[in-house]
N, C-alpha and C. Protein backbone atom coordinates (compact mmCIF):
# COMPACT_ATOMS: atom_id res chain seq x y z
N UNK A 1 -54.10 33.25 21.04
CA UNK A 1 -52.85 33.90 20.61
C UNK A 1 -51.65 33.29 21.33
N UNK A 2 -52.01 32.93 22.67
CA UNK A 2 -50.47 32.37 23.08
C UNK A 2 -50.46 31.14 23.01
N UNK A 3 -51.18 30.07 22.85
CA UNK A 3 -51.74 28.55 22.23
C UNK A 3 -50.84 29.00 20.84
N UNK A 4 -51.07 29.75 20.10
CA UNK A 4 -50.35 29.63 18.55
C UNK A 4 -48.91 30.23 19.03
N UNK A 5 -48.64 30.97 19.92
CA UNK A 5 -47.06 31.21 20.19
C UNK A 5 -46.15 30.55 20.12
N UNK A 6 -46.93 29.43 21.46
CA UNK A 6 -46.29 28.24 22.03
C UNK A 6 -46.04 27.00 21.03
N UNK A 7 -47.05 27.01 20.25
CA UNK A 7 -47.16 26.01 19.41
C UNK A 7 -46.17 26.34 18.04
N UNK A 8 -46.06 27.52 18.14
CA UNK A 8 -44.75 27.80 16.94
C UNK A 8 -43.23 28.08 18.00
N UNK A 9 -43.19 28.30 19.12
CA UNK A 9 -42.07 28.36 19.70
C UNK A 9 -41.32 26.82 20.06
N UNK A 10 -42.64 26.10 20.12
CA UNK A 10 -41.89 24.37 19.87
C UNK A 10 -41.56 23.69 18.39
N UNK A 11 -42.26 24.36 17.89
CA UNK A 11 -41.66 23.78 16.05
C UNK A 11 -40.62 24.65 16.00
N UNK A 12 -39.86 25.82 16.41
CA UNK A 12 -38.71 26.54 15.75
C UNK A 12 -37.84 25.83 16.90
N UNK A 13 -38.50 25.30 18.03
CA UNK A 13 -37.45 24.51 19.01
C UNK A 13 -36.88 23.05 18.41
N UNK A 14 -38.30 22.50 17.43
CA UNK A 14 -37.45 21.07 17.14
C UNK A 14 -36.66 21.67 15.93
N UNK A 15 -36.81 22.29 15.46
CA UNK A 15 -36.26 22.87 13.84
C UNK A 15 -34.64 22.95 14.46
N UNK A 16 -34.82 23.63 15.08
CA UNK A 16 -33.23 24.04 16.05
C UNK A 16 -32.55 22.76 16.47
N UNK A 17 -33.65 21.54 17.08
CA UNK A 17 -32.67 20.84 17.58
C UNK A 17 -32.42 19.81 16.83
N UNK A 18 -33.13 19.71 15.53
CA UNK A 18 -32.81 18.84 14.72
C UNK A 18 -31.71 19.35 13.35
N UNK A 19 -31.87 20.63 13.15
CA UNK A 19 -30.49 20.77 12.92
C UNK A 19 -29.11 20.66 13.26
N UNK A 20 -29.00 21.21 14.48
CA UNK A 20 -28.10 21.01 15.58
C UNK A 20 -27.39 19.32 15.45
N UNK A 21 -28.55 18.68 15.44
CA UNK A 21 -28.26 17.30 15.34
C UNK A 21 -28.09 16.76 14.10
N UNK A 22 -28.17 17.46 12.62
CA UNK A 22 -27.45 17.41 11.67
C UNK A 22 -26.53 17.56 11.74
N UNK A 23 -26.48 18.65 11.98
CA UNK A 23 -25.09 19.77 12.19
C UNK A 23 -23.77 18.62 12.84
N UNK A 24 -24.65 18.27 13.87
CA UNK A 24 -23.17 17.29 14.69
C UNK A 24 -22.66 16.64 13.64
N UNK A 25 -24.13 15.62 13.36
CA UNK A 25 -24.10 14.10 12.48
C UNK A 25 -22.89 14.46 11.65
N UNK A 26 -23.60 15.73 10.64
CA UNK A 26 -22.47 15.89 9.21
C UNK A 26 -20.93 15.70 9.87
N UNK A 27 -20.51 17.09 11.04
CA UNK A 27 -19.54 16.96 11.61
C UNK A 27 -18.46 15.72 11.72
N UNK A 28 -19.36 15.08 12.46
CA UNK A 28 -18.83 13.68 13.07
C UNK A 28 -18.60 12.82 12.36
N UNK A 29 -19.23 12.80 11.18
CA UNK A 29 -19.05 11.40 10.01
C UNK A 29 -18.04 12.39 9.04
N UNK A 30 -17.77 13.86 8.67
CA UNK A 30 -16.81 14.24 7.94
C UNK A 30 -15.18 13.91 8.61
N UNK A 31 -15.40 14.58 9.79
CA UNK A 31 -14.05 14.11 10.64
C UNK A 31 -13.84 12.94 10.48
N UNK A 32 -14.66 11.56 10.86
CA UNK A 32 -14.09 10.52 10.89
C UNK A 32 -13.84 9.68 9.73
N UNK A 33 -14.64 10.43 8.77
CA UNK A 33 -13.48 10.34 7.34
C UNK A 33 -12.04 10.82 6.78
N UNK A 34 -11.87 11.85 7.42
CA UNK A 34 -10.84 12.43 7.79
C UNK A 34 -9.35 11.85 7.87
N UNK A 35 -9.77 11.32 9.52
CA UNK A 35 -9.39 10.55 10.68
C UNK A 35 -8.98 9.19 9.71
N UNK A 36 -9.68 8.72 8.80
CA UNK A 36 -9.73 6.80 8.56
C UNK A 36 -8.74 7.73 7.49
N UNK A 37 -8.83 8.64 6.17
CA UNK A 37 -7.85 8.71 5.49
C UNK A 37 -6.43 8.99 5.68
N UNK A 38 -6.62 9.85 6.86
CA UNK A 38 -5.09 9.75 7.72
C UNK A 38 -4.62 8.33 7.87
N UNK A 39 -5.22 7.80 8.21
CA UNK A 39 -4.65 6.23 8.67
C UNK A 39 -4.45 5.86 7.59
N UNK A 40 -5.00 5.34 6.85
CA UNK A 40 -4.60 5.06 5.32
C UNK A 40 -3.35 5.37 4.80
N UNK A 41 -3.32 6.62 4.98
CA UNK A 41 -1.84 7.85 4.27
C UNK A 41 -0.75 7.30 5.40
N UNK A 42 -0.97 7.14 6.53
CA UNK A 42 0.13 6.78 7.84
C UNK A 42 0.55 5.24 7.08
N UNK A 43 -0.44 4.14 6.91
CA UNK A 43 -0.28 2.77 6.49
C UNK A 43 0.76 2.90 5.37
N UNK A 44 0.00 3.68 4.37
CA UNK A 44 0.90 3.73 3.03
C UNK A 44 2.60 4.07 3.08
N UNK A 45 2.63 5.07 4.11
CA UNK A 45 4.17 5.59 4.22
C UNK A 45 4.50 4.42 4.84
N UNK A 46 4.14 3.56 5.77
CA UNK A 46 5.11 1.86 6.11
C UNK A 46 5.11 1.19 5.12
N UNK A 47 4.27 1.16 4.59
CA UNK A 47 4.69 0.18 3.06
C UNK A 47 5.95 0.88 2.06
N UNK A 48 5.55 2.23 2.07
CA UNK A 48 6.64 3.41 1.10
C UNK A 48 7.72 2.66 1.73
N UNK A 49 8.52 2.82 3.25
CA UNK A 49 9.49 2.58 3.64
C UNK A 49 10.24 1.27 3.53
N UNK A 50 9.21 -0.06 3.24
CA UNK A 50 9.38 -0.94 3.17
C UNK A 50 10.21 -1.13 1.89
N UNK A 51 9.50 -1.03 1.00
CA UNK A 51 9.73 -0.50 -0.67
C UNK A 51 11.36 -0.24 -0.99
N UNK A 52 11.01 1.08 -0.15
CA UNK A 52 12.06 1.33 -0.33
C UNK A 52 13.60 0.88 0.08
N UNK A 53 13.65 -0.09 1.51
CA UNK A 53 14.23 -0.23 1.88
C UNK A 53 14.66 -2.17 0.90
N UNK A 54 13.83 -2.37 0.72
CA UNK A 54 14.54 -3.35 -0.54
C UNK A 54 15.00 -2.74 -1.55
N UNK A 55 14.20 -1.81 -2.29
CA UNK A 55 15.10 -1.21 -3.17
C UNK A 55 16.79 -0.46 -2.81
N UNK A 56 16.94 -0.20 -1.69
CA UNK A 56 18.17 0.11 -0.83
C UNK A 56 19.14 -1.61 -1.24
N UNK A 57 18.25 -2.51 -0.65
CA UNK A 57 19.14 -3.62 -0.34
C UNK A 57 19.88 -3.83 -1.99
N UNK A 58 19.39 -4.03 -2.61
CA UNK A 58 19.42 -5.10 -4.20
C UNK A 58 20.70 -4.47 -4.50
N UNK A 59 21.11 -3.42 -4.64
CA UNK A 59 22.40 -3.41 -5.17
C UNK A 59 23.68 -3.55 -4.78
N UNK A 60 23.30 -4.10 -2.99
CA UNK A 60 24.56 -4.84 -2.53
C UNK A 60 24.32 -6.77 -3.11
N UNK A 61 23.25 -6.69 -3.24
CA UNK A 61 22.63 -7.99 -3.11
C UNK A 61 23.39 -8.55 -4.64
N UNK A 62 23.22 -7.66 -5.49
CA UNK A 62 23.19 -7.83 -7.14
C UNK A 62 25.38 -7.98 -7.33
N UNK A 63 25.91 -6.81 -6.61
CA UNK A 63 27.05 -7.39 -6.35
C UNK A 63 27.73 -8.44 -6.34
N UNK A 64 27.50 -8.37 -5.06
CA UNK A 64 27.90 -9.88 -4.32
C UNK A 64 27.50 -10.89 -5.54
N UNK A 65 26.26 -11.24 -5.41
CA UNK A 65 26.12 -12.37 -6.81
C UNK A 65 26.88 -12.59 -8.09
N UNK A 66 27.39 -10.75 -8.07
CA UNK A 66 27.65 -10.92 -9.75
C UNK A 66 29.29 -11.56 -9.29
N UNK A 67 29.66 -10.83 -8.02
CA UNK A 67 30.96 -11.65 -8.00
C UNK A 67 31.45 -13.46 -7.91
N UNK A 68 30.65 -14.17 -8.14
CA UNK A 68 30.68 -15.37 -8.02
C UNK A 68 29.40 -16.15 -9.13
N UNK A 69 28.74 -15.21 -9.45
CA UNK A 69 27.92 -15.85 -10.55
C UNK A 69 27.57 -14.80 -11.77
N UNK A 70 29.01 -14.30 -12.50
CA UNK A 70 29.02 -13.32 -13.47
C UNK A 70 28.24 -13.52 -14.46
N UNK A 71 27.69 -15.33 -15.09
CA UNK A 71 27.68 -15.43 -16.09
C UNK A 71 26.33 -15.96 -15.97
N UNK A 72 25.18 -15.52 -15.00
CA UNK A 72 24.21 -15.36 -14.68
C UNK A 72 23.33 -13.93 -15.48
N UNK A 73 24.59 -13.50 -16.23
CA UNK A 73 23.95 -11.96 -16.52
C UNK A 73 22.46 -11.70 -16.41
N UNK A 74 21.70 -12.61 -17.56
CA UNK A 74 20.53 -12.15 -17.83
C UNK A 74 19.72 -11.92 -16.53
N UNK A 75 19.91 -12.63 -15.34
CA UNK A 75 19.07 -13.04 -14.34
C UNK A 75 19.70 -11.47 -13.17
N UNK A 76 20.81 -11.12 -13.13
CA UNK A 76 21.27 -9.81 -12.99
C UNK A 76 20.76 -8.80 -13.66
N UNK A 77 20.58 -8.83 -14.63
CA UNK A 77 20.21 -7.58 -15.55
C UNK A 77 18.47 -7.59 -15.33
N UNK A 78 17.99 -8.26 -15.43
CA UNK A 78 16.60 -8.22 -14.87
C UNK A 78 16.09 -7.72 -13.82
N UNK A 79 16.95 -8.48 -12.91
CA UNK A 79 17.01 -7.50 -11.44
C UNK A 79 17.41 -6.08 -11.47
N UNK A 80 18.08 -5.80 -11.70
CA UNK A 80 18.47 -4.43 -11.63
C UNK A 80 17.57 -2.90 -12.59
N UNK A 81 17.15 -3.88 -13.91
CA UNK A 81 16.10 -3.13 -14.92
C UNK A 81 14.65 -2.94 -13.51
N UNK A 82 14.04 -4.30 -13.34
CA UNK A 82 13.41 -3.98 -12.28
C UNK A 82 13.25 -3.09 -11.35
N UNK A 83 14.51 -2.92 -10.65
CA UNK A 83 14.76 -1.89 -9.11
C UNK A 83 14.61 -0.65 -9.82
N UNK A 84 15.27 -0.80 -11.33
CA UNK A 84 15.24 0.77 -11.78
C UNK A 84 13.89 1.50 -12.00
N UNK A 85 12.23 -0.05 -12.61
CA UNK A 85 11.19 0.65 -12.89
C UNK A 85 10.81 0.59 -11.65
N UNK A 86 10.88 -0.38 -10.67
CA UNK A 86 10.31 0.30 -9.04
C UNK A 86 10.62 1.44 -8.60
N UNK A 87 11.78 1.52 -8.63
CA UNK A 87 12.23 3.01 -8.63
C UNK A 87 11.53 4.42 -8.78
N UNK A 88 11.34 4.11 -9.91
CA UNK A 88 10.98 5.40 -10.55
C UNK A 88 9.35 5.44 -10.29
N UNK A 89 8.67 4.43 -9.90
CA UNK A 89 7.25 4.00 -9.58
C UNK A 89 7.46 4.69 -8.16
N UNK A 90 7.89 4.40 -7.31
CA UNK A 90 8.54 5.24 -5.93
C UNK A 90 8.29 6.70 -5.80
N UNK A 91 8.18 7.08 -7.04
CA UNK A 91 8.02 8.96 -7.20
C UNK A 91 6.88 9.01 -7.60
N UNK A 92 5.55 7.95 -7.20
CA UNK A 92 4.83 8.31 -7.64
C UNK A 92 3.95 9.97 -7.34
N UNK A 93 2.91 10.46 -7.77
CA UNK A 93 2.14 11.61 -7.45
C UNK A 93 1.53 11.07 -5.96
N UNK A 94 1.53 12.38 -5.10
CA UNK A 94 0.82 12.20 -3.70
C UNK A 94 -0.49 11.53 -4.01
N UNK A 95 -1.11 11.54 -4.68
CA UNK A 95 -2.91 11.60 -5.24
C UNK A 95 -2.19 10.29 -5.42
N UNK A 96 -1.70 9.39 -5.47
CA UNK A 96 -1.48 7.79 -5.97
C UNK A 96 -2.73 6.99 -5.53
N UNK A 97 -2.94 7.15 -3.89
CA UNK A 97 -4.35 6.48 -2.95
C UNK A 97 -5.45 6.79 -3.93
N UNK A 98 -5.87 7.71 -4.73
CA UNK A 98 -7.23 7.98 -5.29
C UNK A 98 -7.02 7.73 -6.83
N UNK A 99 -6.08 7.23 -7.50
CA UNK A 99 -5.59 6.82 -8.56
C UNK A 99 -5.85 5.55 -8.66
N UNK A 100 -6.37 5.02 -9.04
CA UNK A 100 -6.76 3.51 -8.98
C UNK A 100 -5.68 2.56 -10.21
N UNK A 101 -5.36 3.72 -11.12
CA UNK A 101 -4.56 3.19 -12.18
C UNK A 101 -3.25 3.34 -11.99
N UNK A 102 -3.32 4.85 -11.79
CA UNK A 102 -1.55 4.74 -10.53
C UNK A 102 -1.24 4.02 -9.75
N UNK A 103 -2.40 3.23 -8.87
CA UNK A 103 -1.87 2.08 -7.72
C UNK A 103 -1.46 1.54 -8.29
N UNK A 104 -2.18 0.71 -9.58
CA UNK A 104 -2.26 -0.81 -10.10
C UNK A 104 -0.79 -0.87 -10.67
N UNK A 105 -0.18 0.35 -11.26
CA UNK A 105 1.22 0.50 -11.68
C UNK A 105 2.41 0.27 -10.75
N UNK A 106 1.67 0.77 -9.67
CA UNK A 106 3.01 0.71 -8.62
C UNK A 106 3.10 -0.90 -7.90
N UNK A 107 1.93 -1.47 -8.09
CA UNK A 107 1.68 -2.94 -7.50
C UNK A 107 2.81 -3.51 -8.44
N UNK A 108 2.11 -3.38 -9.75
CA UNK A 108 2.75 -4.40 -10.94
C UNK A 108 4.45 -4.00 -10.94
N UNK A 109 4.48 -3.01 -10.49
CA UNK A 109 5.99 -2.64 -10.43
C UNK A 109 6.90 -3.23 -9.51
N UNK A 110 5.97 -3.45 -8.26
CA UNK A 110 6.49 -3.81 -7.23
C UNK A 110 6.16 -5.37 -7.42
N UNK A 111 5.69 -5.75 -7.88
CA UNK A 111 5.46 -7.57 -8.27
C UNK A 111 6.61 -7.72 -9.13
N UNK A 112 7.08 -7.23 -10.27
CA UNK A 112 8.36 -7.19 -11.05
C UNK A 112 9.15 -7.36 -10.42
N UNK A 113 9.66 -6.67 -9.55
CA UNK A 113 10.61 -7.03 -8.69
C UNK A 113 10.46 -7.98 -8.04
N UNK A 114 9.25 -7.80 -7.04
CA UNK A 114 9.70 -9.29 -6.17
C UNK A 114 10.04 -10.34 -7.20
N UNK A 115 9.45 -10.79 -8.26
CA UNK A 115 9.53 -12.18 -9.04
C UNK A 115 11.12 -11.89 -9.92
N UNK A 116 11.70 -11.05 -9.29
CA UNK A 116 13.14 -11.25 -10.46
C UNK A 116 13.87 -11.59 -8.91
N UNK A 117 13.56 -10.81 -7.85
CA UNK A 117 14.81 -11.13 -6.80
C UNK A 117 14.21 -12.67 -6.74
N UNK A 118 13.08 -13.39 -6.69
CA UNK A 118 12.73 -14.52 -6.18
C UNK A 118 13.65 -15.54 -7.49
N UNK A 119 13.89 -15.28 -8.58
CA UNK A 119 14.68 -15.79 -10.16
C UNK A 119 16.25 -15.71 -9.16
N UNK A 120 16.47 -14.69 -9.20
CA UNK A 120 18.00 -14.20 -8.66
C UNK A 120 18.25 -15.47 -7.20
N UNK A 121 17.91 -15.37 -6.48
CA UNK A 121 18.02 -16.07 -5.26
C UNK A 121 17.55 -17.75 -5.38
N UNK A 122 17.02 -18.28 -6.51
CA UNK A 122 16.72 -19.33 -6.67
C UNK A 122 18.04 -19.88 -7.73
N UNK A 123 18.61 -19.11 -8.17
CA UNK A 123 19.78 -19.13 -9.01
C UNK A 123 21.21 -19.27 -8.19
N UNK A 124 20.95 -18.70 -7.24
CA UNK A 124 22.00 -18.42 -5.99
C UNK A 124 22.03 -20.21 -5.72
N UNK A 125 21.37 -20.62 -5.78
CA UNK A 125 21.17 -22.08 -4.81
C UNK A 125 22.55 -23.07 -5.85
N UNK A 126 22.95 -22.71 -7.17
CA UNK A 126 23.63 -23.35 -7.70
C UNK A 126 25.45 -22.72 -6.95
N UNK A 127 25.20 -22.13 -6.59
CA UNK A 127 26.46 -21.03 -5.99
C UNK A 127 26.91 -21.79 -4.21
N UNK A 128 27.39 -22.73 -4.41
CA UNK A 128 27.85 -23.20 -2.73
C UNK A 128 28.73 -22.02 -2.14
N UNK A 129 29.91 -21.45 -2.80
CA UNK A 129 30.73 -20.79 -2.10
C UNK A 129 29.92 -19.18 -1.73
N UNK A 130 28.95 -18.56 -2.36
CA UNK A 130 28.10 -17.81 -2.50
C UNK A 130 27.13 -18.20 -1.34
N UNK A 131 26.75 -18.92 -1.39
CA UNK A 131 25.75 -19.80 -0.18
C UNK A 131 26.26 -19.38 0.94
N UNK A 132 27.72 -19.29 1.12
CA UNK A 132 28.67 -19.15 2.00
C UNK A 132 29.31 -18.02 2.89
N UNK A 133 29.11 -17.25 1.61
CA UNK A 133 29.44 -15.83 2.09
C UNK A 133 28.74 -14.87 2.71
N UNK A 134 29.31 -14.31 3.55
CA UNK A 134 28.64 -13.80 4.88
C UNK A 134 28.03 -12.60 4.06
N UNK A 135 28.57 -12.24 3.34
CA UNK A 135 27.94 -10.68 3.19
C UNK A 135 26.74 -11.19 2.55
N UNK A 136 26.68 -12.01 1.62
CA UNK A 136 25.82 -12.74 1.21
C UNK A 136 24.42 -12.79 1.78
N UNK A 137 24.74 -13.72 2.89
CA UNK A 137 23.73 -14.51 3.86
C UNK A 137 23.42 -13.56 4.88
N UNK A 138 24.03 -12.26 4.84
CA UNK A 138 23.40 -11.38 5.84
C UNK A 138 22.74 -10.05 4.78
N UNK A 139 22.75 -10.16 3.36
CA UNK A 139 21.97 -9.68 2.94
C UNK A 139 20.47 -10.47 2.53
N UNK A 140 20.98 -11.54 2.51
CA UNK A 140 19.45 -12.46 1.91
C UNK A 140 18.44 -12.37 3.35
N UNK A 141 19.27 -12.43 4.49
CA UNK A 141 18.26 -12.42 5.63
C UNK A 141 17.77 -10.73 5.71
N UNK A 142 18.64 -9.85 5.14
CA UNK A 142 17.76 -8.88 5.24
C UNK A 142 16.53 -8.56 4.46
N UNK A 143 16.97 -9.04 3.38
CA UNK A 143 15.94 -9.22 2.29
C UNK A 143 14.35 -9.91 2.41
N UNK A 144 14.96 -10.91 3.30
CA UNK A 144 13.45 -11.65 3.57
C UNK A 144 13.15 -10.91 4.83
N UNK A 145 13.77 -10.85 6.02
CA UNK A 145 13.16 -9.70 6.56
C UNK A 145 12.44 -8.59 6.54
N UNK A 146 13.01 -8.43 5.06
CA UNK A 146 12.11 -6.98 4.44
C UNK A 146 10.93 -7.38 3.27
N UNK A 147 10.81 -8.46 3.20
CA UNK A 147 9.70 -8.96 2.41
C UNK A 147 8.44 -9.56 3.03
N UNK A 148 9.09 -10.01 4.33
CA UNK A 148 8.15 -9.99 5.67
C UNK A 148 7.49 -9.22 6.37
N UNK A 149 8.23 -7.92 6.23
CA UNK A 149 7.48 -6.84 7.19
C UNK A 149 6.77 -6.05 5.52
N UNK A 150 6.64 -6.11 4.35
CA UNK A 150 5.96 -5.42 3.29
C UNK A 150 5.08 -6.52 3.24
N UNK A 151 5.04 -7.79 3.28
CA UNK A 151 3.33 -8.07 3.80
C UNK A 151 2.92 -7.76 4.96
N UNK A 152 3.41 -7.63 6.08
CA UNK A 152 2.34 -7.05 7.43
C UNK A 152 2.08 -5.89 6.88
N UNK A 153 3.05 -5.07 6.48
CA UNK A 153 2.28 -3.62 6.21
C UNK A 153 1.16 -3.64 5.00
N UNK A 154 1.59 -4.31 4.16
CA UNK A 154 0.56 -4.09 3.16
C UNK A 154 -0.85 -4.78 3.63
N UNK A 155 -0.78 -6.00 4.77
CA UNK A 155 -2.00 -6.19 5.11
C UNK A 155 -2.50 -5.30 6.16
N UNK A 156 -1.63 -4.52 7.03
CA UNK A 156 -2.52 -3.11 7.54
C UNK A 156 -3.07 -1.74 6.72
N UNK A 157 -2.33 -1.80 5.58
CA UNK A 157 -3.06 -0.93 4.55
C UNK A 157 -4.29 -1.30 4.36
N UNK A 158 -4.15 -2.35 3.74
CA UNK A 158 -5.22 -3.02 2.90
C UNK A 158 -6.93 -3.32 4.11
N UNK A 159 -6.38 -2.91 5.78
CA UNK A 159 -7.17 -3.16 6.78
C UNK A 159 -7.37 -2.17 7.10
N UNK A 160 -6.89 -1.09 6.86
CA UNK A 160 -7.29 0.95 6.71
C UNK A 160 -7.89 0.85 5.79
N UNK A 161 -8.06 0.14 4.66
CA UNK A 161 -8.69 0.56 3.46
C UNK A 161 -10.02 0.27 3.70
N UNK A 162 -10.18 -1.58 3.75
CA UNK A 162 -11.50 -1.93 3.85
C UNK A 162 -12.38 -1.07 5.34
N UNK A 163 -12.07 -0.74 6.19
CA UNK A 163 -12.91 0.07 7.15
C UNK A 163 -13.36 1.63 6.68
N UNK A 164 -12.08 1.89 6.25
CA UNK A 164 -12.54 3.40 5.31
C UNK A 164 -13.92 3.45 3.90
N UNK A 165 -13.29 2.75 3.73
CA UNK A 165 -14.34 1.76 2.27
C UNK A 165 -15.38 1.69 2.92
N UNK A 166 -15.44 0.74 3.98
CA UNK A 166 -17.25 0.37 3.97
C UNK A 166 -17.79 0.92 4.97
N UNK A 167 -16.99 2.33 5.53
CA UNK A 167 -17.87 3.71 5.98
C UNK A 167 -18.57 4.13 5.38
N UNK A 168 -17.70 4.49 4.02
CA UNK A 168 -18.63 5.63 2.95
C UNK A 168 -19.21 5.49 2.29
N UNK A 169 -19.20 4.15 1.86
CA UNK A 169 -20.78 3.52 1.82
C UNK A 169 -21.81 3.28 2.26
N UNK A 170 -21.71 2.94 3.54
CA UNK A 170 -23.13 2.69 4.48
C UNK A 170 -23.80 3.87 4.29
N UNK A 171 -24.95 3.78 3.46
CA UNK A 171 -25.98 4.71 4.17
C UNK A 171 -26.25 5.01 5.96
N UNK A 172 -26.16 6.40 6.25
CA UNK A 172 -26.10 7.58 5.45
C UNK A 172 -25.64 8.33 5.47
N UNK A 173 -23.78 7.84 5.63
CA UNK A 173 -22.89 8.20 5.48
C UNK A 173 -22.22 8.29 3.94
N UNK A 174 -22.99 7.74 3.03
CA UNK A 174 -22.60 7.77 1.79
C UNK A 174 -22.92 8.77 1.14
N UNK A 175 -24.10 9.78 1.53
CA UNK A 175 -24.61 10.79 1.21
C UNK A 175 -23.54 11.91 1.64
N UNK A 176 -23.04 11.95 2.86
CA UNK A 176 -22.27 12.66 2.66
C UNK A 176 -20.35 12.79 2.73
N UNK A 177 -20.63 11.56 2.01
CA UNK A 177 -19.24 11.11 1.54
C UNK A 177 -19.01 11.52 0.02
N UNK A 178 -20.34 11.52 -0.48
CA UNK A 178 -20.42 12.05 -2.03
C UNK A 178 -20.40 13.18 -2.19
N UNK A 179 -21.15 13.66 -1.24
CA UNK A 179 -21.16 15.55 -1.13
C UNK A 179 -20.01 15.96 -0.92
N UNK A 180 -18.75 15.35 -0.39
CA UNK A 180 -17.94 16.01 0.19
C UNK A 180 -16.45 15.56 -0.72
N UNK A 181 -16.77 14.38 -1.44
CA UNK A 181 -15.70 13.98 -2.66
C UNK A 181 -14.49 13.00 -1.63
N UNK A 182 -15.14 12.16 -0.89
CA UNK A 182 -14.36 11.15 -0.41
C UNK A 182 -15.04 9.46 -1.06
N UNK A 183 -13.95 8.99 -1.52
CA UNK A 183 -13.83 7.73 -2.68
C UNK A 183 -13.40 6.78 -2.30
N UNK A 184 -13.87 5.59 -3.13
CA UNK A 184 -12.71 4.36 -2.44
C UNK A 184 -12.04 4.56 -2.66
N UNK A 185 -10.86 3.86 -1.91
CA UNK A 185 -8.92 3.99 -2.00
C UNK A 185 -9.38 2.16 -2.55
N UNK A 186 -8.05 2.00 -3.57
CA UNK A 186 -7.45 0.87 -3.95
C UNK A 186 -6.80 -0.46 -3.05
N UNK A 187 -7.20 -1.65 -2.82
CA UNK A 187 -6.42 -2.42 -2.19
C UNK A 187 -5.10 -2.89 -3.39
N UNK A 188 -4.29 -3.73 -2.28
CA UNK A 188 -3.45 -4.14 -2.69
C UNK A 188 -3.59 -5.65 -2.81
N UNK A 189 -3.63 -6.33 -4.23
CA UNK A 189 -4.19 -7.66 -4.35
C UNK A 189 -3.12 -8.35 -4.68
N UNK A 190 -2.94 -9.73 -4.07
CA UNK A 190 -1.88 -10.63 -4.08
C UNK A 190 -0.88 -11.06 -5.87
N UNK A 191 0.14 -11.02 -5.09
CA UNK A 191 0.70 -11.36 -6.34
C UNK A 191 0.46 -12.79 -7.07
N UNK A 192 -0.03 -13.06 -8.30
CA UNK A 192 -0.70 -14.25 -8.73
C UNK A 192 0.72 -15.47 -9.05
N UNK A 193 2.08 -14.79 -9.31
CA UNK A 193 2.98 -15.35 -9.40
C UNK A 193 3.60 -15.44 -7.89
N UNK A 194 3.43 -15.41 -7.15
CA UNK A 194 4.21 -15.35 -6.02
C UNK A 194 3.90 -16.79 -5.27
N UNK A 195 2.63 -17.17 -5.47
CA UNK A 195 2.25 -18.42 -4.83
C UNK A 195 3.37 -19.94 -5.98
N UNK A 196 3.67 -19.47 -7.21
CA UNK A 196 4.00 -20.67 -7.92
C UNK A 196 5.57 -20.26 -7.80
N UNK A 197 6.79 -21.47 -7.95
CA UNK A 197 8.32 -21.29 -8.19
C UNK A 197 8.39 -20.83 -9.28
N UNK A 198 9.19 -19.95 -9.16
CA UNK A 198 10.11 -19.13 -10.17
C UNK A 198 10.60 -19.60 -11.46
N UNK A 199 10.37 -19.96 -12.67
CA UNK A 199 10.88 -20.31 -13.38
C UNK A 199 12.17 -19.61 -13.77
N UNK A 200 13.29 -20.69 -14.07
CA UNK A 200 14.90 -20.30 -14.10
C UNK A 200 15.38 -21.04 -15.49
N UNK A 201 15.55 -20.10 -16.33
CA UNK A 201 16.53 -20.84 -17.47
C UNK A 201 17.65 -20.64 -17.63
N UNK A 202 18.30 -21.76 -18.00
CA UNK A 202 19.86 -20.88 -18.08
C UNK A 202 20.44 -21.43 -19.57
C-alpha cells in the first residue's frame, strides 16, 4: 500500500513538474513574441517618421523648382500627384504589419514617389541658377538626408521582421504561434527602379 502511494505520489510529482514546465515554456515563447512584435511596431513608427518627413519636405522642394523651372510642369505635377497618393497611403489602418496587401500598397506608394523626386532632381541639373540657390541646395541635402536615414530604418524593420519571422516558425514555437494567431509581418523589398537612372523627357 505505501510502495503504490509513493509510486503515484511521484507520477502526480512529474505530472506537476512537467506542466509547470509547459506552463513556463508557453509563457516565455508567448511574451517573446510579444516583445519581437513591439519591436517591429517601434521599427515601423521610424520609417512612419521618415515618410513622413519627406513628404513634409517636397512642397518647399516643388516651389523653389517651379520658380525657375515653370515649364517643367509635367515633371512637377507628377511629383506632387505622388506626395498626394503617399499621402493618403500614410493613413494607412493600424493592422497595415499583418496586411500583406496593405504593405505592398504603401511600398508601391512610397516607390512612386521616390522615382518622381529622383525625375524632378535629375531635371534640376539643367537649372545652373537653381543649382545655386541656397534654399534650393539646403533642401536637396535635406532630402537625401532623409532618403538616407528611410533606408537604415527600413533595413532595421526589415531586421525586426526576419528574427520575428523565423521564431514562429521554428518548431516548437510554431505550435504555439498558431494557437495564439501570431503571423508573418511583410518585408520591405527593394525598389526595382531605383538601382537604374531616371528616365527624363522633355
Amino acid at each position: 500500500m505505501k510502495k503504490s502511494a509513493v509510486t503515484a505520489l511521484v507520477i502526480v510529482g512529474i505530472i506537476v513538474l512537467f506542466a509547470a514546465g509547459a506552463c513556463s515554456f508557453y509563457t516565455g515563447t508567448y511574451n517573446s513574441f510579444v516583445a519581437m512584435e513591439e519591436q517591429i511596431k517601434g521599427q515601423w513608427a521610424q520609417v512612419e517618421n521618415q515618410y513622413q518627413r519627406r513628404l513634409d519636405l517636397i512642397p518647399n522642394l516643388v516651389a523653389t523648382v517651379k520658380g525657375y523651372a515653370a515649364h517643367e510642369s509635367q515633371v512637377l505635377t507628377d511629383v506632387s500627384e505622388a506626395r498626394a497618393k503617399a499621402g493618403g497611403v500614410m493613413q494607412m489602418p493600424a493592422d497595415l504589419l499583418n496586411d500583406p496587401e496593405a504593405f505592398k500598397r504603401f511600398q508601391e506608394a512610397q516607390n512612386s514617389l521616390g522615382g518622381s523626386l529622383r525625375r524632378l532632381l535629375s531635371v534640376t541639373e539643367n537649372y545652373p541658377q537653381l543649382k545655386a540657390n541656397e534654399q534650393f541646395l539646403s533642401l536637396q541635402n535635406q532630402l537625401e538626408g532623409t532618403e538616407n536615414r528611410i533606408s537604415v530604418e527600413r533595413k532595421r524593420f526589415n531586421d525586426a521582421v526576419q528574427l520575428y519571422n523565423r521564431t514562429i516558425r521554428m518548431f516548437p514555437k510554431n505550435i504555439i504561434a498558431g494557437m495564439t494567431g501570431f503571423t508573418q509581418k511583410p518585408y520591405f523589398s527593394a525598389d526595382e527602379k531605383a538601382s537604374s537612372a531616371p528616365a527624363v523627357s522633355f
